[in-house]
Protein backbone atom coordinates (compact mmCIF):
# COMPACT_ATOMS: atom_id res chain seq x y z
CA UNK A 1 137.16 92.58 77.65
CA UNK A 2 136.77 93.15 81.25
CA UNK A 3 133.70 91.39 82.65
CA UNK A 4 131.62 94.27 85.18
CA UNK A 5 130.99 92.06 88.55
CA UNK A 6 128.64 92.57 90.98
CA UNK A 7 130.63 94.34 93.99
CA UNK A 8 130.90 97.64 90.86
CA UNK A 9 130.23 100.31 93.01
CA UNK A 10 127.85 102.01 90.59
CA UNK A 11 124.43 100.21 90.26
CA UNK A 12 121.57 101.27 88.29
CA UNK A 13 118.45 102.59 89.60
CA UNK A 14 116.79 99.28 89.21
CA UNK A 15 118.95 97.50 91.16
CA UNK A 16 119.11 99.84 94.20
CA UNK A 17 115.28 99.75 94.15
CA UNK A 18 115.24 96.22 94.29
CA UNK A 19 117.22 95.90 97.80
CA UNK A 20 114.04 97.96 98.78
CA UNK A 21 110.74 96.79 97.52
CA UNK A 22 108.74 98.33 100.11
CA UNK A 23 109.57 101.96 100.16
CA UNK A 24 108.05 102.37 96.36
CA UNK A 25 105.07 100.12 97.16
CA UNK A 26 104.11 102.88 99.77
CA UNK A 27 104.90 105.60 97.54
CA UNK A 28 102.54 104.08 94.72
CA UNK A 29 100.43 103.46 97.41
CA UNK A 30 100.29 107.72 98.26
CA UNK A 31 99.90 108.42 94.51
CA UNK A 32 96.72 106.27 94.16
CA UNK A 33 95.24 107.04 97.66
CA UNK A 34 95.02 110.46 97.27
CA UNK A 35 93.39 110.14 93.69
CA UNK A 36 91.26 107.77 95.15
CA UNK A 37 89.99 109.97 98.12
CA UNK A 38 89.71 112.66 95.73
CA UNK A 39 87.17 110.54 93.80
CA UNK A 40 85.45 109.32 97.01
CA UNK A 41 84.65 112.59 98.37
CA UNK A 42 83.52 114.41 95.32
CA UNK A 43 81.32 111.12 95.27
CA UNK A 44 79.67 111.66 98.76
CA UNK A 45 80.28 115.99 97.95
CA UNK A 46 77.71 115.71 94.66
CA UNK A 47 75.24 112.75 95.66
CA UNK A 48 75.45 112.26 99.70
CA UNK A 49 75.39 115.66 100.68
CA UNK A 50 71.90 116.74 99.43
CA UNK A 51 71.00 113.86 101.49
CA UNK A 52 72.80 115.43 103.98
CA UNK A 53 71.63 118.13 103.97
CA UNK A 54 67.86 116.91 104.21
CA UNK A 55 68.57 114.64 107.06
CA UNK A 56 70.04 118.14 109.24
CA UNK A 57 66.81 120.10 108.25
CA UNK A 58 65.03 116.77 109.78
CA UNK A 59 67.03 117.52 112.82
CA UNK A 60 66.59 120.85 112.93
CA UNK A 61 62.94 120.35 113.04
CA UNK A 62 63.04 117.73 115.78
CA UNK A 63 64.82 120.10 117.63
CA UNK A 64 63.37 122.84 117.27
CA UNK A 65 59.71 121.74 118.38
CA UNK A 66 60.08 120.78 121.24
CA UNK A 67 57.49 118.51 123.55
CA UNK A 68 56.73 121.95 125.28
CA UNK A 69 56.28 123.64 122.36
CA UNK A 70 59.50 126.28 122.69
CA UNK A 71 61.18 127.27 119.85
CA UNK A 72 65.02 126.62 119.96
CA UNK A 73 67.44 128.13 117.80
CA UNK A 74 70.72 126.84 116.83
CA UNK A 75 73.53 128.21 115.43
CA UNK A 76 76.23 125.99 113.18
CA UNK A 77 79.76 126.07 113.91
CA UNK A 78 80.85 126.23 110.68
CA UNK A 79 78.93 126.85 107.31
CA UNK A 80 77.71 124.33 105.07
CA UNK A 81 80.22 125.50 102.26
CA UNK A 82 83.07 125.04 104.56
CA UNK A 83 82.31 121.43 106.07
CA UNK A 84 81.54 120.59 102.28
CA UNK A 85 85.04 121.40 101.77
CA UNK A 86 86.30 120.05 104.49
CA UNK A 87 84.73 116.60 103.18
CA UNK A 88 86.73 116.77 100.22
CA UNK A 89 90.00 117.25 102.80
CA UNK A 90 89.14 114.49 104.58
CA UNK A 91 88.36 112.09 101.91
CA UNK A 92 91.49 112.99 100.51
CA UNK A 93 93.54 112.26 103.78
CA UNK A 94 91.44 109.07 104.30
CA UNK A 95 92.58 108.20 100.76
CA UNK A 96 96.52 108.78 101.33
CA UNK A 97 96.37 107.08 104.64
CA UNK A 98 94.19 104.32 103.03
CA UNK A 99 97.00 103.75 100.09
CA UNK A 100 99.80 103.72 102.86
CA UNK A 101 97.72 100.48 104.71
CA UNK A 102 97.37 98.96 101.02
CA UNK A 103 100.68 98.84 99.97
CA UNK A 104 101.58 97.55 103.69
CA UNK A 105 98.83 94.46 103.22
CA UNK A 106 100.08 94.23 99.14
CA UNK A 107 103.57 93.71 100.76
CA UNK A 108 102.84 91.49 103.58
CA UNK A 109 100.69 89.04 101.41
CA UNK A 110 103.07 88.92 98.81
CA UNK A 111 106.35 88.86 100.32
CA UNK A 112 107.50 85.58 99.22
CA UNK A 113 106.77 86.75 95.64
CA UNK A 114 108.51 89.26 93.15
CA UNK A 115 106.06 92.23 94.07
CA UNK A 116 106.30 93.56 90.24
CA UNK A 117 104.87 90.40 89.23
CA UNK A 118 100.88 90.21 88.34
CA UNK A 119 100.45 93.92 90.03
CA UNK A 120 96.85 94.29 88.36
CA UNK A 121 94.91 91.32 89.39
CA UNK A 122 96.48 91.49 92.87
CA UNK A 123 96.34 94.78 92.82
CA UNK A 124 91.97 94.07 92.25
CA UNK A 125 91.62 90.99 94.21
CA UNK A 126 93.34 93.61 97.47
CA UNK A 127 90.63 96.37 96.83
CA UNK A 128 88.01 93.83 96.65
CA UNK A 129 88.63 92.03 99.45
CA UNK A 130 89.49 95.36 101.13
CA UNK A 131 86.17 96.89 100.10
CA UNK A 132 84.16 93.31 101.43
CA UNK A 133 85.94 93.14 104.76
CA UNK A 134 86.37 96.83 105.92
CA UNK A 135 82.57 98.31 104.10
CA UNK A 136 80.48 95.53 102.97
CA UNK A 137 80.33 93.28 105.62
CA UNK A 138 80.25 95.67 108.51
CA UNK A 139 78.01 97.96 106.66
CA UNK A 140 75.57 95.56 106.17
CA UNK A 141 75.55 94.67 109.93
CA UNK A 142 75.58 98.72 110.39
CA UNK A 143 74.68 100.71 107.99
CA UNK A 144 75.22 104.46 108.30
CA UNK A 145 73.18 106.55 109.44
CA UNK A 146 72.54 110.43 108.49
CA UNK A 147 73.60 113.17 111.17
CA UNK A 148 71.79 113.79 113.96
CA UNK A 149 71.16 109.97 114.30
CA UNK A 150 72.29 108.39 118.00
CA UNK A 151 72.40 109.25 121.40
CA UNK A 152 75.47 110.79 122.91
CA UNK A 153 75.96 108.63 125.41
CA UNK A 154 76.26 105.90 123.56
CA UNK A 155 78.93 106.78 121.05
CA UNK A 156 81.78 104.58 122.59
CA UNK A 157 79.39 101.56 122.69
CA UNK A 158 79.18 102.04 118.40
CA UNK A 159 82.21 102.50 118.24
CA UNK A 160 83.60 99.42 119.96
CA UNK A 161 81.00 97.43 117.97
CA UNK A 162 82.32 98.99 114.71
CA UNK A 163 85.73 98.16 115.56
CA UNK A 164 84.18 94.89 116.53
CA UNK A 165 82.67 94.10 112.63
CA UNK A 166 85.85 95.25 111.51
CA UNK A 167 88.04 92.71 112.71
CA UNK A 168 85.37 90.01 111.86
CA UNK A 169 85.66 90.97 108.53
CA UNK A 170 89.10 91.07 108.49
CA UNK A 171 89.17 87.80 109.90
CA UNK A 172 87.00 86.72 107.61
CA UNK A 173 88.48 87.44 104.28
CA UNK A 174 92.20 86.23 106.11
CA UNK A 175 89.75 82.68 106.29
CA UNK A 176 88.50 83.08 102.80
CA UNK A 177 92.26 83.27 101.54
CA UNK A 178 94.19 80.59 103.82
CA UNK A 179 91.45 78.47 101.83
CA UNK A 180 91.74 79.42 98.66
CA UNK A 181 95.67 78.47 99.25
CA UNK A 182 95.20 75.34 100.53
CA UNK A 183 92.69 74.48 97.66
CA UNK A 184 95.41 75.39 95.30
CA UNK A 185 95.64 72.19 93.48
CA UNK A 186 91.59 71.86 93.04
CA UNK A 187 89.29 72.57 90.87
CA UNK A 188 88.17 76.23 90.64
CA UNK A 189 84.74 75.69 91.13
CA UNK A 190 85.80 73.73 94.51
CA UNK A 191 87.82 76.74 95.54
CA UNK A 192 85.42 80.02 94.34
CA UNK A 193 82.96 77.72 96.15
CA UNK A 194 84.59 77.54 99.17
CA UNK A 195 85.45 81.42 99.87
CA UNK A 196 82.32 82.05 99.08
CA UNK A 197 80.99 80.17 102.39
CA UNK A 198 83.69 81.87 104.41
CA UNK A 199 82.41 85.32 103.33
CA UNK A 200 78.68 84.18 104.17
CA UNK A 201 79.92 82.41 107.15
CA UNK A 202 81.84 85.76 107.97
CA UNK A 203 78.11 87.57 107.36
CA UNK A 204 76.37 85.35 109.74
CA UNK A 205 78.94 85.74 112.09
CA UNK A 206 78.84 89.53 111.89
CA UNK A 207 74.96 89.20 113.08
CA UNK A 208 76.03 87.30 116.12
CA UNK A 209 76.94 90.64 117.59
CA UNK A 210 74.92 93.02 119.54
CA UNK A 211 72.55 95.78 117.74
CA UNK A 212 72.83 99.08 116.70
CA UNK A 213 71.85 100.52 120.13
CA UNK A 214 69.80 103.90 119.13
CA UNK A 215 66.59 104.17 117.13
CA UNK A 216 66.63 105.30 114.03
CA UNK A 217 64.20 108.10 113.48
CA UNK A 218 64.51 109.13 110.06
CA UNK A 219 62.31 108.95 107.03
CA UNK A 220 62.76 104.94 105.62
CA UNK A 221 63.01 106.55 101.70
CA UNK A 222 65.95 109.14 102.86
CA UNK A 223 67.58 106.47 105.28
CA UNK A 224 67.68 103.67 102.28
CA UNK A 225 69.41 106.21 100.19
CA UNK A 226 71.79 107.75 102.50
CA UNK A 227 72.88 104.22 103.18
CA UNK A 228 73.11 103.14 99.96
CA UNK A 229 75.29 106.19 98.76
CA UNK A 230 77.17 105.62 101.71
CA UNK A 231 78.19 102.34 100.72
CA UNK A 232 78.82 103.22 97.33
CA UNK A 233 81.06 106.38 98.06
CA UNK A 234 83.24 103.47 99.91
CA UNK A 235 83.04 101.23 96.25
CA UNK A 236 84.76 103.73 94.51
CA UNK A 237 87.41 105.06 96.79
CA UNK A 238 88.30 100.94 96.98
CA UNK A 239 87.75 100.77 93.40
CA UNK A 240 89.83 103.82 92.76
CA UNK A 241 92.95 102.71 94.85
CA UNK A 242 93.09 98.96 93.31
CA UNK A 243 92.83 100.62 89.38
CA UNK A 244 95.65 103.38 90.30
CA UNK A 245 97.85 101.20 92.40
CA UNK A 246 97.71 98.18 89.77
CA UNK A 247 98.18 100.62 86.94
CA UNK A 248 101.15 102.06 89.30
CA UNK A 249 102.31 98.74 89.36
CA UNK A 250 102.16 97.78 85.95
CA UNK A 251 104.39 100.59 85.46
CA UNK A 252 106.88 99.68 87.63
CA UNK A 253 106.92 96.25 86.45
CA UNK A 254 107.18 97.56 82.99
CA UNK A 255 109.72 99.64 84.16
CA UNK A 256 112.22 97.18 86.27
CA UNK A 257 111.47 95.09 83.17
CA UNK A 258 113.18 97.60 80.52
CA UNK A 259 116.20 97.86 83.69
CA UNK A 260 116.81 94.53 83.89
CA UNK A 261 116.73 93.96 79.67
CA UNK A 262 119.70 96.89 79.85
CA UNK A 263 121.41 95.85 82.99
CA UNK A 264 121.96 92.39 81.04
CA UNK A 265 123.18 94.62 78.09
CA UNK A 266 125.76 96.38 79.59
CA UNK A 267 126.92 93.24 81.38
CA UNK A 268 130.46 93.21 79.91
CA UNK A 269 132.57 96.43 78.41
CA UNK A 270 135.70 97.00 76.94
């Protein structure tokens, strides 16, 4: 009996994935993103665009008369049909690009860990916090607005506050989870407690920063909903890529699982 040692040159599949645990965390992170943009954008495609589509006859109107009276006539670049497809595209790419970022953060938070172990809940808890930091909490300090909405020359402005709530928010939930950690050995009630005030305090801080800097001249009843389907198309593209990259992961776990069970197996041989 010849015992098979570790410098073999021949190593399962298992084992050469294991000296790199990153490269398949972004390529589960691809096969759920672009699922998840997928669902996204057919999301904002079936619901939000009607909206849509409301708020550029609005416009259109606006535009068209005129303080002086003259009738103005524009002509779109490209069809509706086409920039309805080309917000499916986009979602989609937003999605794959989206799962590339996740499976960075899932690998970052959890490097001192085995990364096939608890893939689901982490997995959740990432989308969640995702979906609070990067939608929630800016959107609620602001909200989206249909087309047509804002003046040109103040597009960088908006910008740099977006950017702005963004990194609050991500600041905010990094808070939320350095105290959760240091809470370990409390009870949960102290803990759940005490993220909870770091996301509020993360709200409050969000409305520190300056206003949305154009009016918004829309009808209220169209404006609540585009918002609110707005905010919701983001729910289930982060909902989406925490459901496919835990179930991803629960595969792979299941998987490494069955390769370590026959790597043990085939430990010896004649």
């Amino acid at each position: 009996m010849t015992a098979v040692t570790s410098q073999d040159p021949v190593r399962s599949p298992a084992a050469r994935t294991a000296d790199r645990p990153v490269l398949p965390l972004l390529r589960r992170g691809l096969a759920a993103g672009g699922p998840a943009g997928l669902a996204a954008g057919l999301f904002s495609l079936l619901l939000a665009e009607p909206l849509m589509d409301r708020a550029i006859a609005q416009e259109a109107e606006r535009h068209t008369h005129g303080a002086t009276g003259v009738t103005a006539h524009h002509e779109e670049l490209f069809s509706r049909g086409t920039q309805h497809f080309g917000l499916v595209v986009t979602a989609v790419v937003v999605g794959l690009a989206l799962g590339v970022f996740f499976a960075v953060a899932y690998a970052l938070l959890h490097r001192s860990d085995a990364l096939t172990e608890r893939p689901w809940s982490r997995s959740l808890l990432l989308a969640g916090a995702g979906f609070t930091a990067l939608s929630l909490l800016p959107g609620l300090r602001y909200p989206a607005n249909p087309p047509g909405v804002g003046d040109g020359g103040t597009v960088q402005e908006r910008q740099v506050l977006w950017l702005a709530a963004l990194a609050v928010g991500v600041l905010g939930m990094l808070l939320a989870r350095q105290l959760h950690r240091r809470l370990a050995d409390r009870e949960a009630p102290v803990r759940q407690l005490a993220v909870a005030g770091a996301v509020v305090a993360t709200g409050a801080a969000l409305f520190l920063l300056p206003g949305n800097p154009d009016p918004v001249a829309v009808d209220a009843r169209l404006l609540w909903d585009f918002r609110m389907l707005s905010l919701a198309s983001h729910a289930v593209l982060w909902a989406a890529l925490g459901i496919a990259f835990g179930l991803l992961g629960l595969r792979a776990a299941r998987a490494a699982g069955a390769g370590g069970t026959a790597g043990t197996g085939g430990g010896t041989a004649a």
